[in-house]
N, C-alpha and C. Protein backbone atom coordinates (compact mmCIF):
# COMPACT_ATOMS: atom_id res chain seq x y z
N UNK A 1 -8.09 -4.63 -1.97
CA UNK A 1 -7.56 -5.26 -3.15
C UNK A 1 -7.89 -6.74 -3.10
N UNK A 2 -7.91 -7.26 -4.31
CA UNK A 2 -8.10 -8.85 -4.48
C UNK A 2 -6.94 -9.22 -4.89
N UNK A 3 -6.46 -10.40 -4.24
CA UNK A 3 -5.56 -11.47 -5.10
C UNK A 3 -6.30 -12.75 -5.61
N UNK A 4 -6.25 -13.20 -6.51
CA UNK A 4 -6.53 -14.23 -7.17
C UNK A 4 -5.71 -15.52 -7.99
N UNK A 5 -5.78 -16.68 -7.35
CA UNK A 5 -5.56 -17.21 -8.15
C UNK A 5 -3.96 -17.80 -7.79
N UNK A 6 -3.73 -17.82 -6.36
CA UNK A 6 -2.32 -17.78 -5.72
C UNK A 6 -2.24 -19.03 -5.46
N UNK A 7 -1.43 -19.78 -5.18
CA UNK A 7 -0.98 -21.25 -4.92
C UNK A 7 -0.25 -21.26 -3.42
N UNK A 8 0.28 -20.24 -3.46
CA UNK A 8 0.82 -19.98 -2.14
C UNK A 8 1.03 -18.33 -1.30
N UNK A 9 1.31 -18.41 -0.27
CA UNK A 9 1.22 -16.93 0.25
C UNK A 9 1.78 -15.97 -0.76
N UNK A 10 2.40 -15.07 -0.90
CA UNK A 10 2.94 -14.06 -1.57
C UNK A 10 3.04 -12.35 -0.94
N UNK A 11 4.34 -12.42 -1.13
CA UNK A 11 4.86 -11.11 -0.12
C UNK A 11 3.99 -10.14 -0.77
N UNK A 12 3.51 -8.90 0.06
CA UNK A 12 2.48 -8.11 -0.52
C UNK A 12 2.69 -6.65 0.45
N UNK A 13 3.42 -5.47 -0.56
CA UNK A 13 3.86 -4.06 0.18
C UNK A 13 2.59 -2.88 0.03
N UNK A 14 2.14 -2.60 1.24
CA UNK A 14 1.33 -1.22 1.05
C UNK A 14 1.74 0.01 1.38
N UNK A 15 2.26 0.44 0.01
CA UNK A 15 3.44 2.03 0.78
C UNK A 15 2.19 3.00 0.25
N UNK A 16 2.47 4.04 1.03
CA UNK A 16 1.75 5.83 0.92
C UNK A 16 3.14 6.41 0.63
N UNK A 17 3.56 6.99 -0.42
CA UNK A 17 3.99 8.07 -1.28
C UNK A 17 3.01 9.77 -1.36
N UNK A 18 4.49 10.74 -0.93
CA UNK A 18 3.59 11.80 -1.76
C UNK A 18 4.11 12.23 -3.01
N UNK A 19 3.43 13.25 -3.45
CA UNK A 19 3.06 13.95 -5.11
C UNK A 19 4.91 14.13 -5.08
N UNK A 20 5.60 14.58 -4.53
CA UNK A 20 7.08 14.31 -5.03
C UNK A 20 7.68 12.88 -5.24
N UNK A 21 7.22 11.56 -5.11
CA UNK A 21 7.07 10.31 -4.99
C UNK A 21 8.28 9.94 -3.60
N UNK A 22 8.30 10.74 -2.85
CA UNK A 22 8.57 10.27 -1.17
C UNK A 22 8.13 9.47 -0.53
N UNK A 23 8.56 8.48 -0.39
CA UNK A 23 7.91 7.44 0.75
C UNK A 23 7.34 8.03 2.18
N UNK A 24 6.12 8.45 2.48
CA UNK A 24 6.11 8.78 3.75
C UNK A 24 5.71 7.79 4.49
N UNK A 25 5.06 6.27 4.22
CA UNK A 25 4.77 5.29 5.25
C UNK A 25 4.81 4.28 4.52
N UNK A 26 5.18 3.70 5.61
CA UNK A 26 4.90 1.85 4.69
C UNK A 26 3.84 1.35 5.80
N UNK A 27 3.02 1.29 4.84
CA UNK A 27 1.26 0.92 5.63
C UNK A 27 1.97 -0.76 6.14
N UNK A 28 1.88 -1.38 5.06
CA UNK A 28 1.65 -2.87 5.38
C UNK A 28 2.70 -3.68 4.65
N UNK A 29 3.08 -4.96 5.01
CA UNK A 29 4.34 -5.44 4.67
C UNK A 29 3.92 -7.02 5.24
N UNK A 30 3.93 -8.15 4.13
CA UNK A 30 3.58 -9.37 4.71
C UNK A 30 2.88 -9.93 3.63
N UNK A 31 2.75 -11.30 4.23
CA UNK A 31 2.35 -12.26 3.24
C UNK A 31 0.87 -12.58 3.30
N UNK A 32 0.03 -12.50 2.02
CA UNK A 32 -1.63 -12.97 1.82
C UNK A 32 -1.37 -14.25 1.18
N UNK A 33 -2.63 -14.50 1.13
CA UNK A 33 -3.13 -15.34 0.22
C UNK A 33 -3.76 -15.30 -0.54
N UNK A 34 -4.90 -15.77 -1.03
CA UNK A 34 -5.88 -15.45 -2.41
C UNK A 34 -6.88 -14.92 -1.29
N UNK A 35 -7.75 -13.85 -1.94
CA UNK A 35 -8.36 -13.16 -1.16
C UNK A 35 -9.01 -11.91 -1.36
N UNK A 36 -10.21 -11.39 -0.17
CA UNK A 36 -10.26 -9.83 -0.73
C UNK A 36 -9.07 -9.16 0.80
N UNK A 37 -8.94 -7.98 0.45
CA UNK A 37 -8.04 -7.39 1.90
C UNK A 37 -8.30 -5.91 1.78
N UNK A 38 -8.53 -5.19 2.38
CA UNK A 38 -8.25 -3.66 3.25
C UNK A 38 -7.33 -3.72 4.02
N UNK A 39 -6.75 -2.42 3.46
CA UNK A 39 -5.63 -1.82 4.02
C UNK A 39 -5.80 -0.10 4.57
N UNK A 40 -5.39 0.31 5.47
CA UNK A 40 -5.78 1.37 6.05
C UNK A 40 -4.98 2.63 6.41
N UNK A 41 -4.79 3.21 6.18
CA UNK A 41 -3.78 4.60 6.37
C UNK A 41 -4.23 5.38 7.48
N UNK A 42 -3.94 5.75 8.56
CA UNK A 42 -4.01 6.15 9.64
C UNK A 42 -3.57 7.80 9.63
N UNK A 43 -2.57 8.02 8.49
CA UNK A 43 -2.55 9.72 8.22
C UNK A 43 -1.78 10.17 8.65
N UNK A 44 -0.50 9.51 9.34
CA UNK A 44 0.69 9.38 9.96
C UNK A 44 1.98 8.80 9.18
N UNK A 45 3.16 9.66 9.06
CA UNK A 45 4.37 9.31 8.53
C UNK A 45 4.87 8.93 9.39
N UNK A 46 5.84 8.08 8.47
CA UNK A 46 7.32 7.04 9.15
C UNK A 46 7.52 7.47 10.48
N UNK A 47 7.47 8.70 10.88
CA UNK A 47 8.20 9.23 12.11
C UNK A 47 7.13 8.97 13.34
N UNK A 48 6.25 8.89 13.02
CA UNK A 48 4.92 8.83 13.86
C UNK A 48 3.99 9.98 13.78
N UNK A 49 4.94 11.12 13.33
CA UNK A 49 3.56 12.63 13.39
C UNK A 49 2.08 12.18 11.87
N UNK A 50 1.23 13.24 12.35
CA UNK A 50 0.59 13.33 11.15
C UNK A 50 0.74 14.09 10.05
N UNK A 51 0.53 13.61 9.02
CA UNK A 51 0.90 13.94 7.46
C UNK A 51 0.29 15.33 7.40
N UNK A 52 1.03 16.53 6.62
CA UNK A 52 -0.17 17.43 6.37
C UNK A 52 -0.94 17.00 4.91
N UNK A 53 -2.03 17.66 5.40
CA UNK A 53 -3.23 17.62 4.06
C UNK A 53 -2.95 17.27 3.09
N UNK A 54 -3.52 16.84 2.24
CA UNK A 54 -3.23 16.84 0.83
C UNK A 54 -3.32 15.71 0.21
N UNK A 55 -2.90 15.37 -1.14
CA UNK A 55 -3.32 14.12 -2.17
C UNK A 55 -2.09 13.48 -2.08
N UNK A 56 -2.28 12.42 -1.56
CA UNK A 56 -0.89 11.27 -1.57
C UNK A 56 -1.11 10.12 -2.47
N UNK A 57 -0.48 9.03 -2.67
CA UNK A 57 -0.67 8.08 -3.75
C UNK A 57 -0.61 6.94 -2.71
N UNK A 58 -1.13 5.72 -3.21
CA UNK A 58 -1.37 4.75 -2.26
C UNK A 58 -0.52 3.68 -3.36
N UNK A 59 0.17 2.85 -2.95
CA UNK A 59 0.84 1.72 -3.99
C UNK A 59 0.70 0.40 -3.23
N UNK A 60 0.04 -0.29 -3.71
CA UNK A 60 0.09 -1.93 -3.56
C UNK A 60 0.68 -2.47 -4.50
N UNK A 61 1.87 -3.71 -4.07
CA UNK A 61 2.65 -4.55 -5.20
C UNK A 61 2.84 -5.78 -4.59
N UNK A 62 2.34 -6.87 -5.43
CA UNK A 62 2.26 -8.09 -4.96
C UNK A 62 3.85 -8.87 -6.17
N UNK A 63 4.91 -9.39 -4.84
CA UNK A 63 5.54 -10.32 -5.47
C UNK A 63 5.10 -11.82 -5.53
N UNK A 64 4.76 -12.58 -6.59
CA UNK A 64 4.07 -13.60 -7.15
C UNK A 64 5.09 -14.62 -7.64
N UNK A 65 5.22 -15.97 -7.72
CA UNK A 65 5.98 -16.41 -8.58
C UNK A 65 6.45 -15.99 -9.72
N UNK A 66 5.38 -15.67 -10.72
CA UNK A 66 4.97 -15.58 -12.17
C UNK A 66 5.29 -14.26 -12.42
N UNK A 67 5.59 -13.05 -11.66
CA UNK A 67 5.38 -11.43 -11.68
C UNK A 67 5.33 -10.60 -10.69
N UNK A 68 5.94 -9.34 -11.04
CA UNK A 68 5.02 -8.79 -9.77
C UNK A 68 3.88 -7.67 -10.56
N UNK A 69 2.96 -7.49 -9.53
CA UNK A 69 2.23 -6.49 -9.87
C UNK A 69 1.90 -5.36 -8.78
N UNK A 70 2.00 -4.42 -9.66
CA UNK A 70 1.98 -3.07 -8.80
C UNK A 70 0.33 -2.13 -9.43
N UNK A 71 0.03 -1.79 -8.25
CA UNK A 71 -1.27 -0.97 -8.58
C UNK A 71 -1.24 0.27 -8.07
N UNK A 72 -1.58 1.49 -8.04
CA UNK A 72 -1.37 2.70 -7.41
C UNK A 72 -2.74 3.24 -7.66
N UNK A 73 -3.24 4.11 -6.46
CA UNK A 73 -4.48 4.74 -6.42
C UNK A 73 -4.09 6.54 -5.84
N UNK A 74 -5.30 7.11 -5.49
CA UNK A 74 -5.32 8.30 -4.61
C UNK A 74 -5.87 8.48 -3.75
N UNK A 75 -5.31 9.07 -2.09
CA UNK A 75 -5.36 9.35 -1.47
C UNK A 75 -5.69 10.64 -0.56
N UNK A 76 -6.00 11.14 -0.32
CA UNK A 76 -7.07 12.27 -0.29
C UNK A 76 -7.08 12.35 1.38
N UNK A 77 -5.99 13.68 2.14
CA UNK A 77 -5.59 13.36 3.89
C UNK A 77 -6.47 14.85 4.01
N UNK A 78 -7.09 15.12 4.78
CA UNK A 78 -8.53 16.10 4.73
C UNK A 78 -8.52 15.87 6.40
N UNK A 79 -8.44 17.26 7.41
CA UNK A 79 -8.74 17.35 8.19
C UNK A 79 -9.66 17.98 8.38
């Protein structure tokens, strides 16, 4: 993901949700800056086991002064 256009850091959450909208991980949690960034899912829930198969949703949401913004993609766990 890109941020653009930031003045200062800004808290920034990368949760994995599945198709029931369950939180199964919170990838990443912390502050960027303006920037490009990768973020990475390892295929493992909260508990530490691995996820079974299947299409999960990926959500990035940046809190900003001005807004927040939330983006959501798909995820695709394939052994």
């Amino acid at each position: 993901y890109n941020l653009l256009k930031l003045t200062r850091t800004a808290p920034v959450f990368f949760e994995i949700f599945d198709l029931a909208g369950r939180k199964v991980q919170q990838g990443y949690a912390g502050h960027d800056l303006s920037g490009s960034f990768l973020r990475l899912w390892d295929g493992r829930k909260k508990d530490g086991l691995i996820a079974p198969p299947g299409t999960y949703i990926y959500q990035i949401r940046v809190e900003s002064d001005a807004t927040t913004t939330v983006r959501q993609g798909v995820a695709n766990l394939v052994y």
